[in-house]
Every structure is written in C-alpha cells, then in structure tokens.
PDB file of N, CA and C in Angstrom:
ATOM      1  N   UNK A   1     -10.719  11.458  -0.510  1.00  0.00           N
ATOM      2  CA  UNK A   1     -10.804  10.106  -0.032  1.00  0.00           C
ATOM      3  C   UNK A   1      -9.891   9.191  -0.843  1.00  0.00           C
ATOM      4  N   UNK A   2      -9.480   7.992  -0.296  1.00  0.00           N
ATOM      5  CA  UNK A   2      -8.714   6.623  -0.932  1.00  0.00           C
ATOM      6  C   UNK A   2      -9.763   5.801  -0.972  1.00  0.00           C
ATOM      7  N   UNK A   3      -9.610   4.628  -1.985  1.00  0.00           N
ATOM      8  CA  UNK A   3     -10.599   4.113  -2.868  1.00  0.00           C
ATOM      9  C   UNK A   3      -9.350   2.794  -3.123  1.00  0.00           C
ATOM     10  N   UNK A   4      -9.353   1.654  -2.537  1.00  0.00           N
ATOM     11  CA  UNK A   4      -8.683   0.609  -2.854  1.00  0.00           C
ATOM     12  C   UNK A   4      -9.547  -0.293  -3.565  1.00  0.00           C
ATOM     13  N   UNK A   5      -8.844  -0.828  -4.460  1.00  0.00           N
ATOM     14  CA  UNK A   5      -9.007  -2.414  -5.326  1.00  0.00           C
ATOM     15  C   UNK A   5      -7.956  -2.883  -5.095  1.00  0.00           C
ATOM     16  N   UNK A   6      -8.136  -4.411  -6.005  1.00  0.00           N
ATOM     17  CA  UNK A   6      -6.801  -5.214  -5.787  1.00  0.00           C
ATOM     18  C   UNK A   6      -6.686  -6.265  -5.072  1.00  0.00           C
ATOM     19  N   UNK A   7      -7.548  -6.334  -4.085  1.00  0.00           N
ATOM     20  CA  UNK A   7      -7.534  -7.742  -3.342  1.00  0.00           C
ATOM     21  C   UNK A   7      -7.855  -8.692  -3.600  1.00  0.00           C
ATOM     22  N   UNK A   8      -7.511  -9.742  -2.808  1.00  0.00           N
ATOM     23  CA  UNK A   8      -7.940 -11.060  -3.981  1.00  0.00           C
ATOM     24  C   UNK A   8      -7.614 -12.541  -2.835  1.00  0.00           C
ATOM     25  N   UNK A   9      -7.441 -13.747  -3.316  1.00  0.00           N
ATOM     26  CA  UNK A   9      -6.823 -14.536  -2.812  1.00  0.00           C
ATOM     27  C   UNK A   9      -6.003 -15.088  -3.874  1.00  0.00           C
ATOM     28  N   UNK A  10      -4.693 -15.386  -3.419  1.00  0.00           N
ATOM     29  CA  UNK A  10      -3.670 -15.503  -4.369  1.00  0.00           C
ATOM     30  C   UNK A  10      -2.891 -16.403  -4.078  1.00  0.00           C
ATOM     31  N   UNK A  11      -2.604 -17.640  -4.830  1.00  0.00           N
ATOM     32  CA  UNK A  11      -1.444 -18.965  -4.274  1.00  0.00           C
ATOM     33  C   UNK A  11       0.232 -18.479  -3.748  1.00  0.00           C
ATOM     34  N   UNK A  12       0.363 -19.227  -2.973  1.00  0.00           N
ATOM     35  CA  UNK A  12       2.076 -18.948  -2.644  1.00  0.00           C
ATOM     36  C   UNK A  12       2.383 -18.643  -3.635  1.00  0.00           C
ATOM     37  N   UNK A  13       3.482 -17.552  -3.823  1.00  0.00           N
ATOM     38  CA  UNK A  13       4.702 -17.144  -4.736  1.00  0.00           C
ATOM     39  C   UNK A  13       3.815 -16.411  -5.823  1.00  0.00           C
ATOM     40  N   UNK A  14       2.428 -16.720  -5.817  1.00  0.00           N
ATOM     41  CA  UNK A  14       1.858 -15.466  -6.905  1.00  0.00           C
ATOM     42  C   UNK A  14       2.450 -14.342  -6.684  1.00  0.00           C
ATOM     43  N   UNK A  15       1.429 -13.387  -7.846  1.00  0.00           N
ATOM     44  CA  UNK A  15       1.661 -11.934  -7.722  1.00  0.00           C
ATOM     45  C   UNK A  15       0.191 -10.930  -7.268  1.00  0.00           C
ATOM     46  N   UNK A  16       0.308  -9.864  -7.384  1.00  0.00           N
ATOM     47  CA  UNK A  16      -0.851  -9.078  -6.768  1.00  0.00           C
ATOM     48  C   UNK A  16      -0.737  -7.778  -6.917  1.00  0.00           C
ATOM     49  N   UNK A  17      -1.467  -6.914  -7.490  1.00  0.00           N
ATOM     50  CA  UNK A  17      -0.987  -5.229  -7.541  1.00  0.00           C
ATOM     51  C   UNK A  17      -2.601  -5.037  -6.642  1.00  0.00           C
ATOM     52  N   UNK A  18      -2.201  -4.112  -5.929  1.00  0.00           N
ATOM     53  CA  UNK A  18      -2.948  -3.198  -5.405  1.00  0.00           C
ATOM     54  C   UNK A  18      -3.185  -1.690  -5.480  1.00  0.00           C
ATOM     55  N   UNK A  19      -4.395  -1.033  -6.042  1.00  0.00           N
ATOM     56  CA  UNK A  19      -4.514   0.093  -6.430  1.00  0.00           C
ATOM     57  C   UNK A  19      -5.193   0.935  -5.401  1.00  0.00           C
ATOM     58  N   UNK A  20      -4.853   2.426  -5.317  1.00  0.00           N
ATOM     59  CA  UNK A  20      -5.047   3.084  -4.274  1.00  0.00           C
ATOM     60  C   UNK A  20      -5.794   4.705  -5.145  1.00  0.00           C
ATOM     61  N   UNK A  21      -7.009   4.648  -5.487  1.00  0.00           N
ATOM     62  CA  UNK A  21      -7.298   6.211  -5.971  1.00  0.00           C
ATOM     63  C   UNK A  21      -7.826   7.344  -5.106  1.00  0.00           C
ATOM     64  N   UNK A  22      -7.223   8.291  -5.095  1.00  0.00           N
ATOM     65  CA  UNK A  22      -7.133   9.695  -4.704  1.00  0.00           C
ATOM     66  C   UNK A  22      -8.499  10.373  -5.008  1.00  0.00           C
ATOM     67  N   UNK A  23      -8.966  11.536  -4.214  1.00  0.00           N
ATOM     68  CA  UNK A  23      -9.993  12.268  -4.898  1.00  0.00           C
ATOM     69  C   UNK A  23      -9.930  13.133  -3.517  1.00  0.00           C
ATOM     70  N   UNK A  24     -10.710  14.199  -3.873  1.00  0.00           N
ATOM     71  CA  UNK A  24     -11.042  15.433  -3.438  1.00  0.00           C
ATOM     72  C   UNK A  24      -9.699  16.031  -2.391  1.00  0.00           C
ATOM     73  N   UNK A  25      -8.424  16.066  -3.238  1.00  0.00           N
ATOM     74  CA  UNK A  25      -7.472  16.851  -2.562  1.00  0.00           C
ATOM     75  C   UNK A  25      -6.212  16.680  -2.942  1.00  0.00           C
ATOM     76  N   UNK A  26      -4.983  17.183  -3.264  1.00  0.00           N
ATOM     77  CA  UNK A  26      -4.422  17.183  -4.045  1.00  0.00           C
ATOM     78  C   UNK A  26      -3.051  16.370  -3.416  1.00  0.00           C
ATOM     79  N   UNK A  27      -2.995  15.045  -4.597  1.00  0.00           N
ATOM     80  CA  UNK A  27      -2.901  14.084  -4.405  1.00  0.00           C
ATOM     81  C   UNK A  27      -1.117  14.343  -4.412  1.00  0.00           C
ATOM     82  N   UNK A  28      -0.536  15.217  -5.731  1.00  0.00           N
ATOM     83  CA  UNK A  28       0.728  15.052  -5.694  1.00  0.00           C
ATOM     84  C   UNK A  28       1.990  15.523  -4.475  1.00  0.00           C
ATOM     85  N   UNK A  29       0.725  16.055  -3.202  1.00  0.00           N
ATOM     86  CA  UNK A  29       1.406  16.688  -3.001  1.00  0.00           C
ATOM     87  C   UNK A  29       1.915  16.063  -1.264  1.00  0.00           C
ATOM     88  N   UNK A  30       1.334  14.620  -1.464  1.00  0.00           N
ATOM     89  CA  UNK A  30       0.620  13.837  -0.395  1.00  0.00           C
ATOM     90  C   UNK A  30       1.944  12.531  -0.353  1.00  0.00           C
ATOM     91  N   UNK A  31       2.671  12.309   0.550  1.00  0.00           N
ATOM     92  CA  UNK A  31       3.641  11.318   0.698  1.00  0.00           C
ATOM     93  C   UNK A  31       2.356   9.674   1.397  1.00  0.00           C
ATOM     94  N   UNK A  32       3.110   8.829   0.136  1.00  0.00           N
ATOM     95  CA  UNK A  32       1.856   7.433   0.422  1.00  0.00           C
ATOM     96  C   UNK A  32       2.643   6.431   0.593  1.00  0.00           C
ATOM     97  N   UNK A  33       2.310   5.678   1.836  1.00  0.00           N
ATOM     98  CA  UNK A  33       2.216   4.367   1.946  1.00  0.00           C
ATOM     99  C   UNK A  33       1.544   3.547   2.377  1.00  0.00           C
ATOM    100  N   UNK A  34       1.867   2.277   2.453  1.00  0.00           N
ATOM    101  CA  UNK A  34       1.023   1.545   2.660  1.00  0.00           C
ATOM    102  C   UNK A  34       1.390   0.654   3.755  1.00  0.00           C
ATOM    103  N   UNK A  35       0.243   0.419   4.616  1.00  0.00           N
ATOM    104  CA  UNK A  35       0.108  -0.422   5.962  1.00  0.00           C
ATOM    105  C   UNK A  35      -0.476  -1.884   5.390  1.00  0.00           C
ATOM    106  N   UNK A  36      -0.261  -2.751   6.390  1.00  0.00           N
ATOM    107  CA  UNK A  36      -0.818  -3.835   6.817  1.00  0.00           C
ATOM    108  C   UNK A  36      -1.466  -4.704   7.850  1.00  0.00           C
ATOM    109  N   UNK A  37      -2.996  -5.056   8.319  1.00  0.00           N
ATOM    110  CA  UNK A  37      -2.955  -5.537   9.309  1.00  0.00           C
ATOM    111  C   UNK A  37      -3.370  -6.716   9.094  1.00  0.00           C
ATOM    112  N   UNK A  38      -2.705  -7.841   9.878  1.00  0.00           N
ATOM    113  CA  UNK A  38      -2.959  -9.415  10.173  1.00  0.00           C
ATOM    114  C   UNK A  38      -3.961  -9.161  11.099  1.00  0.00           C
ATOM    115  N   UNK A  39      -4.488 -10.335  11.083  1.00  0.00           N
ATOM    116  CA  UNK A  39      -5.803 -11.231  12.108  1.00  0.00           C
ATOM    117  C   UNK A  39      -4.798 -10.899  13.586  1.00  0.00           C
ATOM    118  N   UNK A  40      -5.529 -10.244  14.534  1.00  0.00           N
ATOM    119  CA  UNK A  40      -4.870 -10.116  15.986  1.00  0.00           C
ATOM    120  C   UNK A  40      -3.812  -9.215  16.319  1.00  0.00           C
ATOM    121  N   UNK A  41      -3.147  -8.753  15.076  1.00  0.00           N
ATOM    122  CA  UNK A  41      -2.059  -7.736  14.983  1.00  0.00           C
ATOM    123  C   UNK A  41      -2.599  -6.533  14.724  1.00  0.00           C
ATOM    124  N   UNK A  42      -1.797  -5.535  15.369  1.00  0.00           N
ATOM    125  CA  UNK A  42      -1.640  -4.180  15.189  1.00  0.00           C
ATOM    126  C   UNK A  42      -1.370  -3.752  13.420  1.00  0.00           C
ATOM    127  N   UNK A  43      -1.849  -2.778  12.999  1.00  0.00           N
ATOM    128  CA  UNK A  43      -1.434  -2.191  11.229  1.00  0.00           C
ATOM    129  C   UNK A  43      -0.093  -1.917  11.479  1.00  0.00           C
ATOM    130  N   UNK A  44       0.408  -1.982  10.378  1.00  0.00           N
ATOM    131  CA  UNK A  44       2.184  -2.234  10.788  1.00  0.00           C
ATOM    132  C   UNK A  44       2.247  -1.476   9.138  1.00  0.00           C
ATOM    133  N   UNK A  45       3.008  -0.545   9.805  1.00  0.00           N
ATOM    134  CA  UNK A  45       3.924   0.333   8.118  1.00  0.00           C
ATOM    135  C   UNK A  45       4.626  -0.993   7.277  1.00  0.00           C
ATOM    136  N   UNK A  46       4.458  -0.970   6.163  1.00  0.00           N
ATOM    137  CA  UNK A  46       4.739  -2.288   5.186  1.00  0.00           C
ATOM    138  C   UNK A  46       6.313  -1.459   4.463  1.00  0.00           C
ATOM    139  N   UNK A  47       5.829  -0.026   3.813  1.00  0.00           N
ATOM    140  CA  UNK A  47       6.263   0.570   2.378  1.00  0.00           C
ATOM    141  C   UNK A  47       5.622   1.882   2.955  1.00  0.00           C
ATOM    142  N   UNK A  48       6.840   2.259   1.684  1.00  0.00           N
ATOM    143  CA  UNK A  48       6.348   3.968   1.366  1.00  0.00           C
ATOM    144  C   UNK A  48       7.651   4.574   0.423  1.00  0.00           C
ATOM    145  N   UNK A  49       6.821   5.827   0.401  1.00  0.00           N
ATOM    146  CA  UNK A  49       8.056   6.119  -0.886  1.00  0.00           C
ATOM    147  C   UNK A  49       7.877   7.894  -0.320  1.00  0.00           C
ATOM    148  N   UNK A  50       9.456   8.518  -0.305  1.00  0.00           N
ATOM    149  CA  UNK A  50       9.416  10.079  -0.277  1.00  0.00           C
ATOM    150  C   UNK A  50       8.683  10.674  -1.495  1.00  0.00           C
ATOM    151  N   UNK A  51       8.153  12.053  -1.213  1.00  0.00           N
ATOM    152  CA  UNK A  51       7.914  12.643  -1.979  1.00  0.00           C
ATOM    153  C   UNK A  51       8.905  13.376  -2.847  1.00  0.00           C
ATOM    154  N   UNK A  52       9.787  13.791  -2.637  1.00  0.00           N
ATOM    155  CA  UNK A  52      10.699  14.783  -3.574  1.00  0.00           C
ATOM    156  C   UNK A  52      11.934  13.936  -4.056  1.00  0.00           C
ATOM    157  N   UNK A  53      12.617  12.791  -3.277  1.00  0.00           N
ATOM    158  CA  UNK A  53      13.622  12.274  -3.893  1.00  0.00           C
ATOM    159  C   UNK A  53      13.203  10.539  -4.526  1.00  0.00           C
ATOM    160  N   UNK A  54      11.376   9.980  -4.320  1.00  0.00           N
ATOM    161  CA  UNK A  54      11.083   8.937  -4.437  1.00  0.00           C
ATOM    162  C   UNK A  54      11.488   7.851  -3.918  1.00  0.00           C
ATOM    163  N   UNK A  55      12.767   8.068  -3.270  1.00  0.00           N
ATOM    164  CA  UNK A  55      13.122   6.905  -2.182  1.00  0.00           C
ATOM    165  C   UNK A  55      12.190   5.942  -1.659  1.00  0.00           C
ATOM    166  N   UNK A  56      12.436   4.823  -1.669  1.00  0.00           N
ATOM    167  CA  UNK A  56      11.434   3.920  -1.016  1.00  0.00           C
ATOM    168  C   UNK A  56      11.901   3.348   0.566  1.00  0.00           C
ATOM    169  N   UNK A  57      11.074   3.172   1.167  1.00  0.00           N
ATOM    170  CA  UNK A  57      11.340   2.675   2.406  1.00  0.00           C
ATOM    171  C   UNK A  57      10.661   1.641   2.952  1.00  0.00           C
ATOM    172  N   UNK A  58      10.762   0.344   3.222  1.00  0.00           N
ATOM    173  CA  UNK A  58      10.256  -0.573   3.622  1.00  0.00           C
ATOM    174  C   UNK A  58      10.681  -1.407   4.722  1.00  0.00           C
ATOM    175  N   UNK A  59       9.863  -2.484   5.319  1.00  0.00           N
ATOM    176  CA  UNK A  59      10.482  -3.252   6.395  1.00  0.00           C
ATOM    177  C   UNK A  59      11.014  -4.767   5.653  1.00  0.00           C
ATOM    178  N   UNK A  60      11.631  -5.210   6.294  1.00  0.00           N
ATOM    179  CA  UNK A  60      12.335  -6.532   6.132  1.00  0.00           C
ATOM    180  C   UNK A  60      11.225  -7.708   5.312  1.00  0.00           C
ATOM    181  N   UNK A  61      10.364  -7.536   5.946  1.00  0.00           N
ATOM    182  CA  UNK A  61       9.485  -8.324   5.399  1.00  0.00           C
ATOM    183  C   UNK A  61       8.951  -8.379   4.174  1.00  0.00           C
ATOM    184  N   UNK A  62       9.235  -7.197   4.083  1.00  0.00           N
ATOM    185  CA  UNK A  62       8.475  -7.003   2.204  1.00  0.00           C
ATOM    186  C   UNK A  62      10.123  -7.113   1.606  1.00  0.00           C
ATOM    187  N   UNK A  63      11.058  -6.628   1.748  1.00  0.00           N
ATOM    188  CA  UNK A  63      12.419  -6.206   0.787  1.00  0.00           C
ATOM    189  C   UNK A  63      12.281  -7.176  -0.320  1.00  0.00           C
ATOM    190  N   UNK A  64      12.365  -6.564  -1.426  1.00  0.00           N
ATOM    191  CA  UNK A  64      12.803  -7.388  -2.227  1.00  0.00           C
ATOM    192  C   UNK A  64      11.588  -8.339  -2.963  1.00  0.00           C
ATOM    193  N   UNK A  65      10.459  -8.146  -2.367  1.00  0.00           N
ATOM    194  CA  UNK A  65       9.539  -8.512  -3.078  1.00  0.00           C
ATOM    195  C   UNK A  65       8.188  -7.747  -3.845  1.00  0.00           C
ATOM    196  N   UNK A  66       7.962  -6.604  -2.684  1.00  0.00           N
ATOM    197  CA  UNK A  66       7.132  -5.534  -2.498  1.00  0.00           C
ATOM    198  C   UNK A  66       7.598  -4.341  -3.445  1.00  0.00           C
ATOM    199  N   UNK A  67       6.634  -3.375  -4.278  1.00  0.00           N
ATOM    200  CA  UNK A  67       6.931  -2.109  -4.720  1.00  0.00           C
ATOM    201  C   UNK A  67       5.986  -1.412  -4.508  1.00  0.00           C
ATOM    202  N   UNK A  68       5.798   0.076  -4.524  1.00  0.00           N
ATOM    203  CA  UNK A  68       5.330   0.934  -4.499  1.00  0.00           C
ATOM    204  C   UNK A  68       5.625   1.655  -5.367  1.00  0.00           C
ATOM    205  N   UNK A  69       4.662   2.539  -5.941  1.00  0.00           N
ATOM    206  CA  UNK A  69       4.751   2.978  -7.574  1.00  0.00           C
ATOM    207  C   UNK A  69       3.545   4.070  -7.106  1.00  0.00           C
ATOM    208  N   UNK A  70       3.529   5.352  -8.229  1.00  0.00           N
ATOM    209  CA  UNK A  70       2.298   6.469  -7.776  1.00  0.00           C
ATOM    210  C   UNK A  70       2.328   6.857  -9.254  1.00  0.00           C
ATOM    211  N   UNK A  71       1.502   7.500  -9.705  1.00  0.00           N
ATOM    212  CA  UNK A  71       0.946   7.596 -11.239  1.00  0.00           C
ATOM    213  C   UNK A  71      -0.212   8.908 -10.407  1.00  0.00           C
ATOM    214  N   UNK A  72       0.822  10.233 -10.364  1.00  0.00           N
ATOM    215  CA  UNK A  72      -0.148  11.337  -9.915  1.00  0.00           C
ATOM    216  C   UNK A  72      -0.797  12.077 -10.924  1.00  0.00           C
ATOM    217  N   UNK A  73      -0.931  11.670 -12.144  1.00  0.00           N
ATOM    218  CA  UNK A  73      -1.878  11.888 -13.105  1.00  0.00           C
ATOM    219  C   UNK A  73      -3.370  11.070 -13.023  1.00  0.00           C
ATOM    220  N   UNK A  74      -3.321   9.894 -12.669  1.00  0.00           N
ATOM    221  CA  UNK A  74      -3.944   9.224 -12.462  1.00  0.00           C
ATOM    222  C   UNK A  74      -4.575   9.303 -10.800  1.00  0.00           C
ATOM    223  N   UNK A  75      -3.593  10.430 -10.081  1.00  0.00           N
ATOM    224  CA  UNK A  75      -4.022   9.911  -8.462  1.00  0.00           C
ATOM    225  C   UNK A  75      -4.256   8.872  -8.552  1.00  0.00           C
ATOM    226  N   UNK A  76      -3.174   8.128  -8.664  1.00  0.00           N
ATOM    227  CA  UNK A  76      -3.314   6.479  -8.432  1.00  0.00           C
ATOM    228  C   UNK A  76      -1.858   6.076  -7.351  1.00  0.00           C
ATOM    229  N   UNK A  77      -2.179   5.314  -6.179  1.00  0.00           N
ATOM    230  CA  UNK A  77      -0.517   4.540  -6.012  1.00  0.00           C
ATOM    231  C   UNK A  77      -0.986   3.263  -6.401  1.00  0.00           C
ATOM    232  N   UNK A  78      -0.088   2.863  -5.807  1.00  0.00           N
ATOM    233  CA  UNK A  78       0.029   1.111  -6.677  1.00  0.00           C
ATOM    234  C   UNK A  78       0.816   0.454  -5.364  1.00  0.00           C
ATOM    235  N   UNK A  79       0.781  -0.974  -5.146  1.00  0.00           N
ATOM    236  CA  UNK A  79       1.284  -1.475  -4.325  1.00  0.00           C
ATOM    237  C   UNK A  79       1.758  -2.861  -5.340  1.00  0.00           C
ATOM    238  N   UNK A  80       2.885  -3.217  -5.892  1.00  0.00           N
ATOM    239  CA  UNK A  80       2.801  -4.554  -6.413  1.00  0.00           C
ATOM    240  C   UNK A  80       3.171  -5.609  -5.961  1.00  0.00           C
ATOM    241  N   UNK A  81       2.890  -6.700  -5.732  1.00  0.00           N
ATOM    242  CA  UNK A  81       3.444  -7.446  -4.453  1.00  0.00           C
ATOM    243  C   UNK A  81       3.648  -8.925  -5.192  1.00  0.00           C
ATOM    244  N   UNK A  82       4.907  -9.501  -5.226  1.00  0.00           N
ATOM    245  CA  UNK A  82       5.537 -10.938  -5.685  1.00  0.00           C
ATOM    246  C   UNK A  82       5.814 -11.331  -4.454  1.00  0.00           C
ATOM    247  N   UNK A  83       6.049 -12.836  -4.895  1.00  0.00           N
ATOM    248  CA  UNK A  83       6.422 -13.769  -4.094  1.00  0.00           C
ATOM    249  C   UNK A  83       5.383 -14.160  -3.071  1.00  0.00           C
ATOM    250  N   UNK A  84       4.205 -13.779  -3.152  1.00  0.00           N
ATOM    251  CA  UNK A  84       3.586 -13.740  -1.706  1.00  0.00           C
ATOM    252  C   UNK A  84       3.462 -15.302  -1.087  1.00  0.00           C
ATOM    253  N   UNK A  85       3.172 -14.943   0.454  1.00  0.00           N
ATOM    254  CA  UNK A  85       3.441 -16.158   1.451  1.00  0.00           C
ATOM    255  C   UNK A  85       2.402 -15.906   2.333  1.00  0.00           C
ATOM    256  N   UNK A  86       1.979 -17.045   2.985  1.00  0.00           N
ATOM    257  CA  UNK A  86       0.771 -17.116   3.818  1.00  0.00           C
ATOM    258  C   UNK A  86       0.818 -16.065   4.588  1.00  0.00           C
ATOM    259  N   UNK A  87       2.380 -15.620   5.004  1.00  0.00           N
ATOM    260  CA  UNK A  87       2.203 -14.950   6.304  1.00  0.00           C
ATOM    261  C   UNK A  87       1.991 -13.242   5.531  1.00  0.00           C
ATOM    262  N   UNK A  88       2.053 -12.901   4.463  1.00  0.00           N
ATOM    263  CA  UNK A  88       1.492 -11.746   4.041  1.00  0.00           C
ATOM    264  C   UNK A  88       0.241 -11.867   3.872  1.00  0.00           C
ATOM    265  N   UNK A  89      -0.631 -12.957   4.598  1.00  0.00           N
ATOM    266  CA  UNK A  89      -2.373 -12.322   4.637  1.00  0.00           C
ATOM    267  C   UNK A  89      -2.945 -11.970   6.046  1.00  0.00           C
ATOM    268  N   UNK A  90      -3.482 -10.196   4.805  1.00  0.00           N
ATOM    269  CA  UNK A  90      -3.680  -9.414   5.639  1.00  0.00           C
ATOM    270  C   UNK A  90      -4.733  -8.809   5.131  1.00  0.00           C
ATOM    271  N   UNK A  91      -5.107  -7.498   5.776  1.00  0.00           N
ATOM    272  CA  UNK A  91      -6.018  -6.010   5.262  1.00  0.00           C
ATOM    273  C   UNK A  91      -4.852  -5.270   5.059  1.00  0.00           C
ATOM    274  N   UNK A  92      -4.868  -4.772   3.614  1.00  0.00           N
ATOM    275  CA  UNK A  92      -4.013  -3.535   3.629  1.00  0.00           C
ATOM    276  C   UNK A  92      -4.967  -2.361   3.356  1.00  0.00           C
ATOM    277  N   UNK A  93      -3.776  -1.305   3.456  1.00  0.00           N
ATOM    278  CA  UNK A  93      -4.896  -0.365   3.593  1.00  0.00           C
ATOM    279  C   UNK A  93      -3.483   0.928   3.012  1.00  0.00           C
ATOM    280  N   UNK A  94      -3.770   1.776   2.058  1.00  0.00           N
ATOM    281  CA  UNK A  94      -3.176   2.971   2.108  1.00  0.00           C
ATOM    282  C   UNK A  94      -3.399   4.259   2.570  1.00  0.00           C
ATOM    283  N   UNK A  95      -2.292   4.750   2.631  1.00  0.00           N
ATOM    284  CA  UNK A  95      -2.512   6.190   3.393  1.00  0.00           C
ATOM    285  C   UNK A  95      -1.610   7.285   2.560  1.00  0.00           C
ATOM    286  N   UNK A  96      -2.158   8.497   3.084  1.00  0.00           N
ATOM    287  CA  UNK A  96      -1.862   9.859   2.231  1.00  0.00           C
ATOM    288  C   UNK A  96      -1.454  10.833   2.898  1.00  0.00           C
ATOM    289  N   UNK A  97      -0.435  11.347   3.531  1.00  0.00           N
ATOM    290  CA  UNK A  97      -0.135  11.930   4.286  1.00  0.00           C
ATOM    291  C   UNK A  97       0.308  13.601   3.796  1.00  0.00           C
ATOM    292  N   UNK A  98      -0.300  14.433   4.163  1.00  0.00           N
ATOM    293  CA  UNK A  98       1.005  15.629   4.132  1.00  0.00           C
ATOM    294  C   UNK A  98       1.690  15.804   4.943  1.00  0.00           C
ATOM    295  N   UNK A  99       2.786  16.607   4.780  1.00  0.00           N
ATOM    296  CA  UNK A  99       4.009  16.430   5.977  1.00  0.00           C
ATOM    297  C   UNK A  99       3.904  17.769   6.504  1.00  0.00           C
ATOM    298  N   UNK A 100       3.766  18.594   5.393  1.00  0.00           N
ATOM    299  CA  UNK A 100       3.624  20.417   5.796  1.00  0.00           C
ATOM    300  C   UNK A 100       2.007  20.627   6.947  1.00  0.00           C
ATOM    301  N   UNK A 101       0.762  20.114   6.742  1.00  0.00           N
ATOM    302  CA  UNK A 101       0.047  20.192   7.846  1.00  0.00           C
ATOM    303  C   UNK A 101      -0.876  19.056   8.730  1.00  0.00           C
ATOM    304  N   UNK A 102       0.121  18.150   8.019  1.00  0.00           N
ATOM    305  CA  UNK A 102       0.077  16.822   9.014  1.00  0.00           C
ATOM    306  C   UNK A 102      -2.015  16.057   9.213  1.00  0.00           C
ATOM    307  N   UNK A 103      -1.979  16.641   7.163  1.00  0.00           N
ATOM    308  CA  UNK A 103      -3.267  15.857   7.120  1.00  0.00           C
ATOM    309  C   UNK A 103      -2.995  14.473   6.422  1.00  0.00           C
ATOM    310  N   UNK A 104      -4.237  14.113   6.998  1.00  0.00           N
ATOM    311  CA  UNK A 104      -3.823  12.262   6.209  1.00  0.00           C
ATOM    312  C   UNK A 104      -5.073  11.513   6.129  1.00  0.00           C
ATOM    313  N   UNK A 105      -5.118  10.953   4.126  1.00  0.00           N
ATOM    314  CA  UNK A 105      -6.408   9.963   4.482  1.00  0.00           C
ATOM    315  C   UNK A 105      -5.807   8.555   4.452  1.00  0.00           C
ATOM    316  N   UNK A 106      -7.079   7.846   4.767  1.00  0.00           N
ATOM    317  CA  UNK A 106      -6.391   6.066   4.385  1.00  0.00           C
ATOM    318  C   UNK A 106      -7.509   5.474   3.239  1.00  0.00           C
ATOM    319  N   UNK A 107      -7.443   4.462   3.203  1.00  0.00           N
ATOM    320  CA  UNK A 107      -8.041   3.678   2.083  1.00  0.00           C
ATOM    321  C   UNK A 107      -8.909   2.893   2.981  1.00  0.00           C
ATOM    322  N   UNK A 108     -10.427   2.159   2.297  1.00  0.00           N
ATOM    323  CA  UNK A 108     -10.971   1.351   2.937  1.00  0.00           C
ATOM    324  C   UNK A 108     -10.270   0.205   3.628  1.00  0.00           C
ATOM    325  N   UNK A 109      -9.538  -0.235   2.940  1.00  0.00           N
ATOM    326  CA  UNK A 109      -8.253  -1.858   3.330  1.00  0.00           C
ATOM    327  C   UNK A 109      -9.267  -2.607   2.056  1.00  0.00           C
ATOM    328  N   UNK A 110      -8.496  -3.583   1.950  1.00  0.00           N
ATOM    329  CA  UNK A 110      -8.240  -4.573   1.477  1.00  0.00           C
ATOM    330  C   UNK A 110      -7.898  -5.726   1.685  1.00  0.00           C
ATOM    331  N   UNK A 111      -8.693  -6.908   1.518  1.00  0.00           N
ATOM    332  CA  UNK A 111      -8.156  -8.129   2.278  1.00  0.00           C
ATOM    333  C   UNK A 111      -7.206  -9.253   1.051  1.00  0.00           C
ATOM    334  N   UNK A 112      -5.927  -9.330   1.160  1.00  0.00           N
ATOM    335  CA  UNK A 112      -5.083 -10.596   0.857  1.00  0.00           C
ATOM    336  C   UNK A 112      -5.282 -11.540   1.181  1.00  0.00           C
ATOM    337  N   UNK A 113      -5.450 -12.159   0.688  1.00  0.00           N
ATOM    338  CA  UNK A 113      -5.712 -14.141   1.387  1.00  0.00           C
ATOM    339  C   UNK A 113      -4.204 -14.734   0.585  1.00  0.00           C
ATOM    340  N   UNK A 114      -3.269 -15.339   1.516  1.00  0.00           N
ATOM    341  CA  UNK A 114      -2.408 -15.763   0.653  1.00  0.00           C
ATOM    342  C   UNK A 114      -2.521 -17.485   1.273  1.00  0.00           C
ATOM    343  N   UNK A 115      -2.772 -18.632   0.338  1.00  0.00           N
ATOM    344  CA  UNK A 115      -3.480 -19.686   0.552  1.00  0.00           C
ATOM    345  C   UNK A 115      -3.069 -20.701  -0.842  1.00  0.00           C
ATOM    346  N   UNK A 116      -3.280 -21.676  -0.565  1.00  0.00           N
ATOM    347  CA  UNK A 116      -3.107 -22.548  -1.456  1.00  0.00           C
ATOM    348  C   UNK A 116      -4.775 -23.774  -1.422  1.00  0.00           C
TER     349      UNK A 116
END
C-alpha cells in the first residue's frame, strides 16, 4: 500500500513536500508518480520520474516548480512543490506502477489548499 502525508494549506508562492510511503511490495522496483485532481476535474498526471535512467517527466504546469525525488531505502517518494498558486489546489495522490506486470498502487490523496 501508499500512505501519503504532506498536505496542508499553504499561501501563494509557499512551499510544500509531499510524502508517499511504500509497504508490502517491493518498492524499488515500482516507477512513481504523481497525479492531481481539482474540484470537477478529471486526476491529471502532474510528474513522474523513470526507473533506470531517473528522468523526470512532467506537464507544463508544474515545470520548473515541481520535483519528484524517491529515497528507496526509505520506500519513500517525495513530491516537493514551490511557487504554489491557487490553481494548484487539489487532491494529490501517488502511484506505483510496475511496467513488467502492469501492477499499480495509489496513495490515499491528499488535499492542497493553495489560498491566502
């Protein structure tokens, strides 16, 4: 299972890490990212990172503000998130995918409030 903390409500341009822990299955071997869903919107792929070359991959919306980080000693990912703006409040939620038999968990979500 995934096990999120991290949420919060946080002023414009704050910061925010979000933690994602792993358990009962082996975590390093699991490509993670992380989704987002707004009020009325569909979960929308945010981030993610390859497994073998760590590449990150993200949408426009996060570039440049958003990271993703994994600490597989810890089965931990991490989501760290600057700059935030109203329109990044959401539920996030991570996910764990294998690619070889196309199993996958997610995380409870998490709610962002980005607010002043």
């Amino acid at each position: 299972q995934l096990v999120q903390s991290g949420g919060d409500l946080v002023q414009p341009g704050g910061s925010l890490r979000l933690s994602c822990l792993a358990s009962g299955f082996t975590f390093s071997s699991y490509v993670v990212s992380w989704f987002r869903q707004a009020p009325g919107m569909e979960r929308e792929f945010i981030i993610g990172m390859d497994l073998s070359t760590k590449n990150t991959h993200y949408t426009d919306s996060v570039s440049g503000r958003f990271t993703i980080s994994r600490d597989d000693a810890k089965t931990t990912a991490y989501l760290d998130m600057n700059g935030v703006q109203p329109e990044d409040t959401a539920v996030y939620y991570c996910q764990a995918r294998n690619l070889i038999d196309g199993a996958q968990y997610w995380g409870q979500g998490t709610q962002v409030t980005v607010s002043s």
